[in-house]
N, C-alpha and C. Protein backbone atom coordinates (compact mmCIF):
# COMPACT_ATOMS: atom_id res chain seq x y z
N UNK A 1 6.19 21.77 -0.57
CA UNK A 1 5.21 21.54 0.47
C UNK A 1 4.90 22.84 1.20
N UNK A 2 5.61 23.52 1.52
CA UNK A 2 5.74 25.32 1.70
C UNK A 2 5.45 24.97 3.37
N UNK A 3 4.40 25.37 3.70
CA UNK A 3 4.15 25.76 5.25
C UNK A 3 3.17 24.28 6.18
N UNK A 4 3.32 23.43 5.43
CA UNK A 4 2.91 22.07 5.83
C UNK A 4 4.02 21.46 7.09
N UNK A 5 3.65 20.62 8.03
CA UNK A 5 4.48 20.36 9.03
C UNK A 5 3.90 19.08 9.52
N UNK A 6 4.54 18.54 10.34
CA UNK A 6 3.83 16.93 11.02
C UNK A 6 2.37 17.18 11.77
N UNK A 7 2.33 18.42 11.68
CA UNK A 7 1.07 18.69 12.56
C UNK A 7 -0.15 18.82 12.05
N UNK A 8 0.30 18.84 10.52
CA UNK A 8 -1.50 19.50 9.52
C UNK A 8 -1.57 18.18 9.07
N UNK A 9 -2.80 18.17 9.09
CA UNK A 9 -3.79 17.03 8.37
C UNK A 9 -4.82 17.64 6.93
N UNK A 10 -3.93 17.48 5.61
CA UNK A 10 -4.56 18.11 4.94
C UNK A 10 -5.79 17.99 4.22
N UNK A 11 -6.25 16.54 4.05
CA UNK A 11 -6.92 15.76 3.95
C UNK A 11 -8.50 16.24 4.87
N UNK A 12 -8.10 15.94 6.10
CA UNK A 12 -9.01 16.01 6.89
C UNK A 12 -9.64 17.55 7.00
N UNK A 13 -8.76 18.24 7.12
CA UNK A 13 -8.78 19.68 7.33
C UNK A 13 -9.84 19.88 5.89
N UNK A 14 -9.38 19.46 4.40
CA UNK A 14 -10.29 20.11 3.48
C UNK A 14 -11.60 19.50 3.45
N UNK A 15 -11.84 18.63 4.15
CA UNK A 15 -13.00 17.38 4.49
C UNK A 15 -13.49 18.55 5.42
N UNK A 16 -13.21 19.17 6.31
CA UNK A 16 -14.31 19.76 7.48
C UNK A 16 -14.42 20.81 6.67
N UNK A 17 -13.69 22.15 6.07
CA UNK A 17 -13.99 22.99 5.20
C UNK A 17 -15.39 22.75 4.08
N UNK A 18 -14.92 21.92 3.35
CA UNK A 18 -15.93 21.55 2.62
C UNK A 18 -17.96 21.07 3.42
N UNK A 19 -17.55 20.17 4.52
CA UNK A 19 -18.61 19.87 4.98
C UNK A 19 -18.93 21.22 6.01
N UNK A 20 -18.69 22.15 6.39
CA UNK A 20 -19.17 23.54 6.50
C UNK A 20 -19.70 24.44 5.82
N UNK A 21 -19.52 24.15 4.65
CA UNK A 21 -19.95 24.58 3.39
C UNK A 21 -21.31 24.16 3.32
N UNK A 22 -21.90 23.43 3.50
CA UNK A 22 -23.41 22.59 3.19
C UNK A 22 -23.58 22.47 2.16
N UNK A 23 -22.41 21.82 1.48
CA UNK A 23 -23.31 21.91 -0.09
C UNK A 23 -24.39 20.39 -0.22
N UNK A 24 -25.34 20.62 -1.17
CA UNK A 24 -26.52 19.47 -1.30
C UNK A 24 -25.25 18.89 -2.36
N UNK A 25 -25.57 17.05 -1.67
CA UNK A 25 -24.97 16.43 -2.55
C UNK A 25 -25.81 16.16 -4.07
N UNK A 26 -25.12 16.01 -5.04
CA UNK A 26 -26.47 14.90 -6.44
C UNK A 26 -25.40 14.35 -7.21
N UNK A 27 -24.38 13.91 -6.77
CA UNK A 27 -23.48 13.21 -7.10
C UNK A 27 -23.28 11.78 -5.69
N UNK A 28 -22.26 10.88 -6.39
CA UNK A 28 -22.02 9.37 -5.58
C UNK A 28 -21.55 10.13 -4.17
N UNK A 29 -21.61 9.00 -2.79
CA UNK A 29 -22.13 8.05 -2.72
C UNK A 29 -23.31 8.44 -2.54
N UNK A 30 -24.43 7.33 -2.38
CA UNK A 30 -26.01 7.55 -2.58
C UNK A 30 -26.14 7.68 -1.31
N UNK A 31 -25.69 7.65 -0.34
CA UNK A 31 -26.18 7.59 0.57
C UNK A 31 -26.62 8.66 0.99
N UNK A 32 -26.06 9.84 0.57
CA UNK A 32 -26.29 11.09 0.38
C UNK A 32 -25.72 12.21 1.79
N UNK A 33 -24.90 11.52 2.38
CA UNK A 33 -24.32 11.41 3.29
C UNK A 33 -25.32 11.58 4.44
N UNK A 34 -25.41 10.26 4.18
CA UNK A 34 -26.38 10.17 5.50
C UNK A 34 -28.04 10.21 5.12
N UNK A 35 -28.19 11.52 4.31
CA UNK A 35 -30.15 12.02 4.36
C UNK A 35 -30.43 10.46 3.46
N UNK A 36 -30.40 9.72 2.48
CA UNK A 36 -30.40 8.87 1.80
C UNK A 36 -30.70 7.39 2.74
N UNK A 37 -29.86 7.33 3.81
CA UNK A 37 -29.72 6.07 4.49
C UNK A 37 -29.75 6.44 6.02
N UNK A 38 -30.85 6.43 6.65
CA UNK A 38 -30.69 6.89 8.15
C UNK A 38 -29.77 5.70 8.55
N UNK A 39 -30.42 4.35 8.37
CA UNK A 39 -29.44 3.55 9.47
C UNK A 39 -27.71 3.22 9.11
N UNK A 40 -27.87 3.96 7.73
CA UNK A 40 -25.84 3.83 7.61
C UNK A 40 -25.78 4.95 8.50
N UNK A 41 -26.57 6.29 8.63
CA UNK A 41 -26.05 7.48 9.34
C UNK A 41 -26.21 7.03 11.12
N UNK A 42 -27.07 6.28 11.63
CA UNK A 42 -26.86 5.73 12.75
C UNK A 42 -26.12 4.37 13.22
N UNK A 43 -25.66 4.08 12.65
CA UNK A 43 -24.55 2.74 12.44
C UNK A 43 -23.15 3.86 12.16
N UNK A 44 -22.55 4.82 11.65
CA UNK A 44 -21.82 4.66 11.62
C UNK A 44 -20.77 6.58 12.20
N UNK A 45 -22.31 6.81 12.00
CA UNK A 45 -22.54 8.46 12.95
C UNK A 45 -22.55 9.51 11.90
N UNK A 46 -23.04 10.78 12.48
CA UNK A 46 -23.59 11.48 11.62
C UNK A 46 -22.24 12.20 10.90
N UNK A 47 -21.26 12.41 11.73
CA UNK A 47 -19.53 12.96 11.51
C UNK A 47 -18.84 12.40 9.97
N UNK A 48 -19.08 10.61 10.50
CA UNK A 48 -18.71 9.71 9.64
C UNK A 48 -19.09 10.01 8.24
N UNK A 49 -20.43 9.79 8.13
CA UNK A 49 -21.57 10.06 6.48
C UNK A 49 -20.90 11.33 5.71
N UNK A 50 -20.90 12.32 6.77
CA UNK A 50 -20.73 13.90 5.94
C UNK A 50 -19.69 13.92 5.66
N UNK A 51 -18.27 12.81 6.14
CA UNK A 51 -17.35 13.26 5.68
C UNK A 51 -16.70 12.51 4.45
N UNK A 52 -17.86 11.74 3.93
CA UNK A 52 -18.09 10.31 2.76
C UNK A 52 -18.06 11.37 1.40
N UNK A 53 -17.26 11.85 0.35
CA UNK A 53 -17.37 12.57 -0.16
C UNK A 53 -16.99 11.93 -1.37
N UNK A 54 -16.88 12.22 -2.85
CA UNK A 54 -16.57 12.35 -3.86
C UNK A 54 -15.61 13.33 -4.08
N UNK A 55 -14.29 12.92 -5.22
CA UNK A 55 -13.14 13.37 -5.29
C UNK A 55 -13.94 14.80 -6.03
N UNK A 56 -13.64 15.59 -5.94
CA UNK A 56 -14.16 17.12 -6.18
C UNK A 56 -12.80 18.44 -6.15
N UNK A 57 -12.97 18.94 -6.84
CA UNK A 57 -12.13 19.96 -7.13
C UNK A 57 -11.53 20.67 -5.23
N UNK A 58 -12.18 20.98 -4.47
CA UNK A 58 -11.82 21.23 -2.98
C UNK A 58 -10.84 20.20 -2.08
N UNK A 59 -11.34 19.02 -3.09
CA UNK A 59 -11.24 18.10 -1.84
C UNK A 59 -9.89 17.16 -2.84
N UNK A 60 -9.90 17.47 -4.20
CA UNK A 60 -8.65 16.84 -4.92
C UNK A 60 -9.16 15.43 -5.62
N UNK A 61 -8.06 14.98 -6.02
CA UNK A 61 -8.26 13.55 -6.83
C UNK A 61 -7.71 12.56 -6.76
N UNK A 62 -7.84 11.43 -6.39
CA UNK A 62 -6.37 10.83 -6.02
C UNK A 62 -6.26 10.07 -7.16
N UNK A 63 -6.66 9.76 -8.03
CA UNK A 63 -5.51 9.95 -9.44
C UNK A 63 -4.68 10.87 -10.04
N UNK A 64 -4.99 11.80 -9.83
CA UNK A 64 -4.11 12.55 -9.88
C UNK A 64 -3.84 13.96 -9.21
N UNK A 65 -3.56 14.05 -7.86
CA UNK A 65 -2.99 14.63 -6.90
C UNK A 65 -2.76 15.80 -7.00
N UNK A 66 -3.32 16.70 -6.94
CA UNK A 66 -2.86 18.30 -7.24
C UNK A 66 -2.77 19.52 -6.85
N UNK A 67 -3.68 18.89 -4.63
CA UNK A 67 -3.98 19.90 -3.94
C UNK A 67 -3.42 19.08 -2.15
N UNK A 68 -4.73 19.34 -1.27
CA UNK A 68 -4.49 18.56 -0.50
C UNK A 68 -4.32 16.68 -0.13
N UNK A 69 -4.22 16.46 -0.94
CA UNK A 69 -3.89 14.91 -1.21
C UNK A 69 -2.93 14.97 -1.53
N UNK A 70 -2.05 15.66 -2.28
CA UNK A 70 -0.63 15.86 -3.11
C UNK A 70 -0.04 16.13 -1.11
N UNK A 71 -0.33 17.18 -0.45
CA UNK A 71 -0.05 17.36 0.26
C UNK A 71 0.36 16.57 1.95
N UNK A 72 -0.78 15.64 1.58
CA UNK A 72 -0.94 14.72 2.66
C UNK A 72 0.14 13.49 2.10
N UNK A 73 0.40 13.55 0.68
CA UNK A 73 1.11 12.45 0.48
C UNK A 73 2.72 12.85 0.94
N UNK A 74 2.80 13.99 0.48
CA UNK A 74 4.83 14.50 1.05
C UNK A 74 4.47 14.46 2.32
N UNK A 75 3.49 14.70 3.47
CA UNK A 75 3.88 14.57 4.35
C UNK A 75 4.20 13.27 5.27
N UNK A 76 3.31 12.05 4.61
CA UNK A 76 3.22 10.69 4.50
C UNK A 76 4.61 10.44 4.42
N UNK A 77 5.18 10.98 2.73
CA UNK A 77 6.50 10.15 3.01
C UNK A 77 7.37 11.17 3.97
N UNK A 78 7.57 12.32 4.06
CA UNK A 78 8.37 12.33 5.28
C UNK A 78 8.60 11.64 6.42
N UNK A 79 7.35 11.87 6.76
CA UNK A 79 6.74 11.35 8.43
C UNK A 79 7.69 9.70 8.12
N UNK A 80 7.68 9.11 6.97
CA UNK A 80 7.99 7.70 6.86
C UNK A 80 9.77 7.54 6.46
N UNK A 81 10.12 8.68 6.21
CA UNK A 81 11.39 8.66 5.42
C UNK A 81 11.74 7.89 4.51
N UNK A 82 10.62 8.28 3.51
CA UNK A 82 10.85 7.94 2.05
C UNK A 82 10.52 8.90 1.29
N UNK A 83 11.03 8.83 -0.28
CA UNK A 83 11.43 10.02 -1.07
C UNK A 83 9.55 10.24 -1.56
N UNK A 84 8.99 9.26 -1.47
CA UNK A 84 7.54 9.11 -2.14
C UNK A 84 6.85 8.10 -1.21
N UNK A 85 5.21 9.06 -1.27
CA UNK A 85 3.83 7.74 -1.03
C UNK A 85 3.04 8.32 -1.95
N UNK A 86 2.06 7.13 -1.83
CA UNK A 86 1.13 7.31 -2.49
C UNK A 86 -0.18 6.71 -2.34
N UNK A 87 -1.55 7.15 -2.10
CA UNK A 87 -2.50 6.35 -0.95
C UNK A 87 -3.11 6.26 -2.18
N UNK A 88 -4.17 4.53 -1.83
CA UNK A 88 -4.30 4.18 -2.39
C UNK A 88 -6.12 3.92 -1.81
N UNK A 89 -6.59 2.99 -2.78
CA UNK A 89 -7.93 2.90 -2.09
C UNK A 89 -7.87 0.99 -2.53
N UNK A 90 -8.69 0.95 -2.42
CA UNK A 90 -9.11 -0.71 -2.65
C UNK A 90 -8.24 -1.69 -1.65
N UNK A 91 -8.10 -1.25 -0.71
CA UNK A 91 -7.47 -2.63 0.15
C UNK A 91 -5.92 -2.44 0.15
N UNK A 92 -5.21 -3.22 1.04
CA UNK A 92 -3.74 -3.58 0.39
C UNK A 92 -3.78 -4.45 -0.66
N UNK A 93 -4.72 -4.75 -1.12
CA UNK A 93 -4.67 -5.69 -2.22
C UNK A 93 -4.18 -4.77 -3.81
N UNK A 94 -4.99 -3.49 -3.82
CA UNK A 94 -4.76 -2.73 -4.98
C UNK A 94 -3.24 -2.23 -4.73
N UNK A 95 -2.94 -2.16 -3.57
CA UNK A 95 -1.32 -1.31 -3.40
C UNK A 95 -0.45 -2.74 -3.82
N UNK A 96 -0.88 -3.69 -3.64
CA UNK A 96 0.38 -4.84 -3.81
C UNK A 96 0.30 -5.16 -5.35
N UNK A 97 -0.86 -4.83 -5.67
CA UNK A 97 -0.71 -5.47 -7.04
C UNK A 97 -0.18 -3.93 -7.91
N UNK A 98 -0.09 -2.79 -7.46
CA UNK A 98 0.50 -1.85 -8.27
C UNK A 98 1.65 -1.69 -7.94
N UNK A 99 2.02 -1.83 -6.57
CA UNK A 99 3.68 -1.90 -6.59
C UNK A 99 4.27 -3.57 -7.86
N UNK A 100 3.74 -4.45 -7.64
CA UNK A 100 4.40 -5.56 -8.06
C UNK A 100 4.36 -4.85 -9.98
N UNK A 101 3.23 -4.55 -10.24
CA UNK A 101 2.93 -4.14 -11.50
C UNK A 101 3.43 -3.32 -12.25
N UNK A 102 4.13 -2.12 -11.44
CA UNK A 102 5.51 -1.27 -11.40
C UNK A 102 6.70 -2.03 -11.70
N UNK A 103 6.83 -2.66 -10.75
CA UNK A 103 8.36 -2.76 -10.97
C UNK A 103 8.74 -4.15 -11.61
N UNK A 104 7.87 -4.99 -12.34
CA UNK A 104 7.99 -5.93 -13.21
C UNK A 104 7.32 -5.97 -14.40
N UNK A 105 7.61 -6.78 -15.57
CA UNK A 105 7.29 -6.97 -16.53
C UNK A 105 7.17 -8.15 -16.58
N UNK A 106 6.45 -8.70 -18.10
CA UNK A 106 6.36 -10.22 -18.84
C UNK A 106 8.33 -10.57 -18.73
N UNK A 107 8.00 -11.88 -18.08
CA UNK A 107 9.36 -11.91 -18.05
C UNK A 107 10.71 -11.85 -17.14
N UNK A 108 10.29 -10.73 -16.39
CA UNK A 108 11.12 -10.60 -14.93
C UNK A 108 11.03 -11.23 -14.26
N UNK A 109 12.09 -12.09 -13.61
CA UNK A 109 12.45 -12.67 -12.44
C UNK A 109 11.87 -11.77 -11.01
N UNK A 110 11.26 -12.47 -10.24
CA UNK A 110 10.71 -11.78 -8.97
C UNK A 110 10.69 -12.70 -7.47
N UNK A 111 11.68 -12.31 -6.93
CA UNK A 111 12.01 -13.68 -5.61
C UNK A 111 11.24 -13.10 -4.28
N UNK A 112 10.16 -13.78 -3.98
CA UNK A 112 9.44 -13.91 -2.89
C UNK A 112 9.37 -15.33 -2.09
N UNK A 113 8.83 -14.72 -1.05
CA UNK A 113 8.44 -16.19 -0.12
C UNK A 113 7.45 -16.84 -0.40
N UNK A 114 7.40 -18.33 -0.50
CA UNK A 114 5.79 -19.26 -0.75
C UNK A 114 4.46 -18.46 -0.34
N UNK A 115 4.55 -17.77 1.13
CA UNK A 115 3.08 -17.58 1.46
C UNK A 115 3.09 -16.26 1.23
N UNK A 116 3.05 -16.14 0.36
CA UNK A 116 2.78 -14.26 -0.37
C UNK A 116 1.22 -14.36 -0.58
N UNK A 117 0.61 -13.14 -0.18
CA UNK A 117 -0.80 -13.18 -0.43
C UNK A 117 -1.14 -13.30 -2.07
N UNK A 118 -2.52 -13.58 -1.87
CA UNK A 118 -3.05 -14.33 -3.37
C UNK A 118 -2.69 -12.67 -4.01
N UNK A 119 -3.27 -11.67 -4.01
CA UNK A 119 -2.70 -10.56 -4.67
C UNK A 119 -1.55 -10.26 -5.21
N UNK A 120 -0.43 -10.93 -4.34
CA UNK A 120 0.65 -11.11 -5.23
C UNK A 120 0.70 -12.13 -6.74
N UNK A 121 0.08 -13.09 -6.33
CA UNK A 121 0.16 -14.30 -7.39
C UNK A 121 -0.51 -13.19 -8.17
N UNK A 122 -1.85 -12.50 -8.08
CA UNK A 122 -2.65 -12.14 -9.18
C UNK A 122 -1.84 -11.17 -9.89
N UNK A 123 -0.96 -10.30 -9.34
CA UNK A 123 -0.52 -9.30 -10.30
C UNK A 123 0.79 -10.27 -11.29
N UNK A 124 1.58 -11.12 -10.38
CA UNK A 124 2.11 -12.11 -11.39
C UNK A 124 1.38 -12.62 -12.79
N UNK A 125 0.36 -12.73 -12.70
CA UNK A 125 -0.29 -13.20 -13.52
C UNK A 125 -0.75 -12.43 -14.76
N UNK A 126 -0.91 -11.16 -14.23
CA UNK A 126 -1.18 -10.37 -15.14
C UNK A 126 -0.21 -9.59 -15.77
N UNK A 127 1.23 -9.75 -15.38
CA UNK A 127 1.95 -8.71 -16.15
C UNK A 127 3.34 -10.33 -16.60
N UNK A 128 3.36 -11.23 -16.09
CA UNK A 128 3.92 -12.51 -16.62
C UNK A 128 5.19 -12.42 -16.09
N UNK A 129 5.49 -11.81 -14.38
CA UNK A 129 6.63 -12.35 -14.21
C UNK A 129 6.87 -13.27 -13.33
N UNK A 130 7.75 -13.85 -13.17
CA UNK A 130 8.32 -15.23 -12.76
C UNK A 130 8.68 -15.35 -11.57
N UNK A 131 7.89 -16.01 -10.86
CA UNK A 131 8.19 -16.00 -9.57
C UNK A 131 9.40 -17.32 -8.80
N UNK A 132 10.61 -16.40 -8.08
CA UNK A 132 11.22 -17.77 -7.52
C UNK A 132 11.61 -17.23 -5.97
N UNK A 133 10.62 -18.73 -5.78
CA UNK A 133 10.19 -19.05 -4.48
C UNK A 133 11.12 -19.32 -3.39
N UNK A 134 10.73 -18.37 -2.38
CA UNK A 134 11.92 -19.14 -1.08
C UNK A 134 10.92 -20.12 0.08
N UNK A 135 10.97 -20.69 0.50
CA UNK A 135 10.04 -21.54 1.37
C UNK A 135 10.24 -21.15 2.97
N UNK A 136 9.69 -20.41 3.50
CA UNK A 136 10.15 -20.00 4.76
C UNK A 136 10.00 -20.73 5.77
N UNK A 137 10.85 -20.97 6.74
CA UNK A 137 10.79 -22.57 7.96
C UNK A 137 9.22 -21.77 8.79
N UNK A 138 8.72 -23.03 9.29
CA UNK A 138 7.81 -23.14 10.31
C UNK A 138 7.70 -23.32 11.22
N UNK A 139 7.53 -22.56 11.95
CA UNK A 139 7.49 -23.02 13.75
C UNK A 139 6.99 -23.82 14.14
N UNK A 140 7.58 -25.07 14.62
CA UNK A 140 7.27 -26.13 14.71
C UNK A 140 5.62 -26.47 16.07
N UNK A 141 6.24 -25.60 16.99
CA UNK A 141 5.09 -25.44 18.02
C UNK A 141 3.49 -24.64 17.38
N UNK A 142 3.50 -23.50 16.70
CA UNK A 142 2.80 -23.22 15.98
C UNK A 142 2.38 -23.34 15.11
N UNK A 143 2.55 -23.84 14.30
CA UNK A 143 2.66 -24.56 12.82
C UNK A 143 2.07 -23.39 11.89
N UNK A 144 3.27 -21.53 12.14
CA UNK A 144 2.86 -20.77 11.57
C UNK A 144 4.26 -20.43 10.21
N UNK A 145 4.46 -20.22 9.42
CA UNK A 145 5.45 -19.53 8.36
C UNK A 145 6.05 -18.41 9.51
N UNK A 146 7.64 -18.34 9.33
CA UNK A 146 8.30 -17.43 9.33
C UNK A 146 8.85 -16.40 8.52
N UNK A 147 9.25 -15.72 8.69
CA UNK A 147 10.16 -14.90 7.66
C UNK A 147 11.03 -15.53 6.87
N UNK A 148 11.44 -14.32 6.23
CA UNK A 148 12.49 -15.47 5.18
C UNK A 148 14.01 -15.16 5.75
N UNK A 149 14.78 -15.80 5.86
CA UNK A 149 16.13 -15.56 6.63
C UNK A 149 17.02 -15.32 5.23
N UNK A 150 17.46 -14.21 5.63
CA UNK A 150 18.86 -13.73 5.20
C UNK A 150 19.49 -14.57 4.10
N UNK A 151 19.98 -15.68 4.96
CA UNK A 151 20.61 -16.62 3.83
C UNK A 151 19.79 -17.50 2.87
N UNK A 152 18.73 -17.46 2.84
CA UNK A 152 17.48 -17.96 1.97
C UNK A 152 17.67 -16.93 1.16
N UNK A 153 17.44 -15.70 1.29
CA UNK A 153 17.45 -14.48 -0.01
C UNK A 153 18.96 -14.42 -0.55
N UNK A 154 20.06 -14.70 0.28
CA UNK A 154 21.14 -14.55 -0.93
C UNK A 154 21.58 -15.90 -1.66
N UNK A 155 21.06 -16.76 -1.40
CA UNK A 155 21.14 -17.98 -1.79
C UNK A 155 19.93 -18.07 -3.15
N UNK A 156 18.85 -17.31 -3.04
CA UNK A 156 18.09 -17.06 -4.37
C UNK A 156 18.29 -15.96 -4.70
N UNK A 157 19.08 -14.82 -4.79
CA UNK A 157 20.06 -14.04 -5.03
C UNK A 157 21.23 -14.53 -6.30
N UNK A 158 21.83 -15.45 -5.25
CA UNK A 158 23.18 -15.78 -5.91
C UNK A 158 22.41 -16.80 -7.32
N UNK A 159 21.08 -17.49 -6.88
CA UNK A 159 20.89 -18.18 -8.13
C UNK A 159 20.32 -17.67 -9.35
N UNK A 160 19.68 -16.13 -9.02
CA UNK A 160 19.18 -16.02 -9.83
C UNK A 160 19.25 -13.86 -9.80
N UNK A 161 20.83 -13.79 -9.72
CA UNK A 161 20.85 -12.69 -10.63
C UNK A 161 20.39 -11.94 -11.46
N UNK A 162 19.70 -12.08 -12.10
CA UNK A 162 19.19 -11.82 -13.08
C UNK A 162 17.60 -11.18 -12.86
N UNK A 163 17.50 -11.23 -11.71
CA UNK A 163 16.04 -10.70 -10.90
C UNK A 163 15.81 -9.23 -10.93
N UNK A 164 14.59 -9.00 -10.77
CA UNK A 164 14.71 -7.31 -10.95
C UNK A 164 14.10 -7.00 -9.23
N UNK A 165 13.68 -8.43 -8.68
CA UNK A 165 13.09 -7.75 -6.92
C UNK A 165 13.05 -8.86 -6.41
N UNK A 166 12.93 -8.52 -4.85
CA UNK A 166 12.64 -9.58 -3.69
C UNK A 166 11.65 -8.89 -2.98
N UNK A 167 10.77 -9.50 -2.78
CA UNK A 167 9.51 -9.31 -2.39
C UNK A 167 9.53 -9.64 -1.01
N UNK A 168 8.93 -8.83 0.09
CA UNK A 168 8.62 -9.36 1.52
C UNK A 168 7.74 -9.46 2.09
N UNK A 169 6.98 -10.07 3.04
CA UNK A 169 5.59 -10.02 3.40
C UNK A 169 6.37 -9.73 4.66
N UNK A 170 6.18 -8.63 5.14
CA UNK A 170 6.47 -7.93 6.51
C UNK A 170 5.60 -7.08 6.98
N UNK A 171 5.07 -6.97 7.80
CA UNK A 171 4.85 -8.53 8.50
C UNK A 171 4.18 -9.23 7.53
N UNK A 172 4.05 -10.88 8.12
CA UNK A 172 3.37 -11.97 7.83
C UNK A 172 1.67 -11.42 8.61
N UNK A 173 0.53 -12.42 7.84
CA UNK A 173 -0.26 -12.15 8.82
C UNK A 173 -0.11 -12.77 10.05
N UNK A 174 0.74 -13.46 10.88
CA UNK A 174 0.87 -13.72 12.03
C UNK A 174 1.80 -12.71 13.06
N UNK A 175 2.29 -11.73 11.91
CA UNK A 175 3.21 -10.58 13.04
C UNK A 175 4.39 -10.99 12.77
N UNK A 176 4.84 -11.93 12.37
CA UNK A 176 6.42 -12.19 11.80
C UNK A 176 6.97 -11.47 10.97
N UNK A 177 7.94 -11.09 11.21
CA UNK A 177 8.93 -9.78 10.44
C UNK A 177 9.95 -10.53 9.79
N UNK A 178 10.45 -10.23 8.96
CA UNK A 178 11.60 -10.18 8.43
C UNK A 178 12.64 -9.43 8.98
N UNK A 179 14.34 -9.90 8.50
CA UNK A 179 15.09 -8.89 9.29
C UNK A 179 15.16 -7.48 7.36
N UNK A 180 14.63 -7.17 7.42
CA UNK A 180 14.51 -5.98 6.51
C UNK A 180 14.95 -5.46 6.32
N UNK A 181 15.99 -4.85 6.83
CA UNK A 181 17.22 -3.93 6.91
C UNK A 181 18.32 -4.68 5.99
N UNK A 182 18.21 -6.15 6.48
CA UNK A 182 19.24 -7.00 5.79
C UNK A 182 19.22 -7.09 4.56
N UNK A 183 17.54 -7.61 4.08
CA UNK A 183 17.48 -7.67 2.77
C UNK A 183 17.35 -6.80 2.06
N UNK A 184 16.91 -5.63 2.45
CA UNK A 184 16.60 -4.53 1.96
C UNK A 184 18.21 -4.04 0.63
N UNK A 185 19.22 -4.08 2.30
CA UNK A 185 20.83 -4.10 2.06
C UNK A 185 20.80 -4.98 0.83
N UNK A 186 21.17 -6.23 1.42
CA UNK A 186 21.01 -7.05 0.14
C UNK A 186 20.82 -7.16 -1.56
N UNK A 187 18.98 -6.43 -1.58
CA UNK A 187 18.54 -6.85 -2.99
C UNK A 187 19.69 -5.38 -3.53
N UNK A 188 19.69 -4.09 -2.98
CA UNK A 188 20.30 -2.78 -3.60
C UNK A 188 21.73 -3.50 -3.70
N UNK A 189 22.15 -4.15 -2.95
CA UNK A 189 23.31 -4.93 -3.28
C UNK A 189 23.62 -5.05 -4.86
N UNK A 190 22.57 -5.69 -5.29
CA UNK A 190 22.36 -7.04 -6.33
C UNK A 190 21.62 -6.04 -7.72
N UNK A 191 21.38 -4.71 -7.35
CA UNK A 191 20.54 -3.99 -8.38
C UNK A 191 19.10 -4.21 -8.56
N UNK A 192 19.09 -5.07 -7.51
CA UNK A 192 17.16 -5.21 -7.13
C UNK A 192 16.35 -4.54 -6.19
N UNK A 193 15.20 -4.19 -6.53
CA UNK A 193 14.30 -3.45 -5.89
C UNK A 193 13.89 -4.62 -4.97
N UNK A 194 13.64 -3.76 -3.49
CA UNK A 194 13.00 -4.36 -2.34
C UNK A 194 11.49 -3.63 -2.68
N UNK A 195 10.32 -4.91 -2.72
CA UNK A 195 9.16 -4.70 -2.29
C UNK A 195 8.91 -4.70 -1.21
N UNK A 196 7.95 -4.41 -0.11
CA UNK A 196 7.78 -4.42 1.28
C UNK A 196 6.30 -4.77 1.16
């Protein structure tokens, strides 16, 4: 990472470089940042448009990472204290279905909670592993899903060994956490990967 620190934004930084530059776009998006579409450039400001760019040799690739994006990502996982990130585009939907898509196959056992977003089911679907379900209690006053408790995961743990992950929706979309730390403990326990 050499002379990078919590303080550089590398990303952003090669985004204003580049848009100082003036180069004429004739590549995506059409909007042309901005000259193309006045009212996306007044809906969303003139700052916004110019800094709408196409992956380009200055500005990097995020398939495959080789400048300031490589850069913004070690500092990502530092800042997070993890060994790796990796940014993604398309929603959390594309990050859930490539983490799940990673670390399972046709076949693998994969223990999550009932209300896992549909993105989860979809990457199940596409790579054929097996989902076993924990049912998380409901707050009775709210009538919202909780987390999954501790003894729910070693109890589908203990039944099903043979798993390669436990999956968490932390938060829930209602802000409900898991205790994470626990399970986290837990699945490395058991030789299983924690999804988050």
């Amino acid at each position: 990472m050499g002379i990078l620190s919590q303080t550089s934004a590398p990303v952003y930084e090669a985004l204003e470089r580049f848009r100082k530059k003036r180069v004429v776009p004739f590549d995506v998006p059409g909007h042309k940042r901005g000259r193309g579409n006045p009212e996306l450039r007044e809906l969303l400001g003139e700052k916004c448009v110019n800094l709408d760019v196409n992956s380009m040799k200055p500005l990097d690739n995020l398939c495959h990472p080789v400048s300031v994006i490589r850069d913004a990502e070690e500092l990502a996982a530092e800042a997070f204290g993890a060994a790796h990130a990796f940014f993604m585009v398309g929603g959390t939907t594309s990050s859930v279905q490539s983490m799940v898509l990673s670390s399972c196959k046709a076949g693998d056992k994969i223990i999550l909670p009932r209300n896992v977003h549909k993105s989860v089911i979809n990457a199940l679907v596409l790579n054929g592993a097996i989902p076993v379900y924990i049912n998380p209690q409901v707050d009775s006053k709210l009538g919202i899903s909780l987390g999954m408790e501790i003894g729910e995961v070693a109890k589908a743990i203990k039944a099903n060994p043979d798993a390669t992950a436990v999956l968490v929706n932390n938060p829930t979309y209602y802000g409900i956490c898991s205790d994470l730390r626990s399970i986290v403990k837990l699945a490395h326990e058991h030789n299983m990967l924690c999804l988050v």
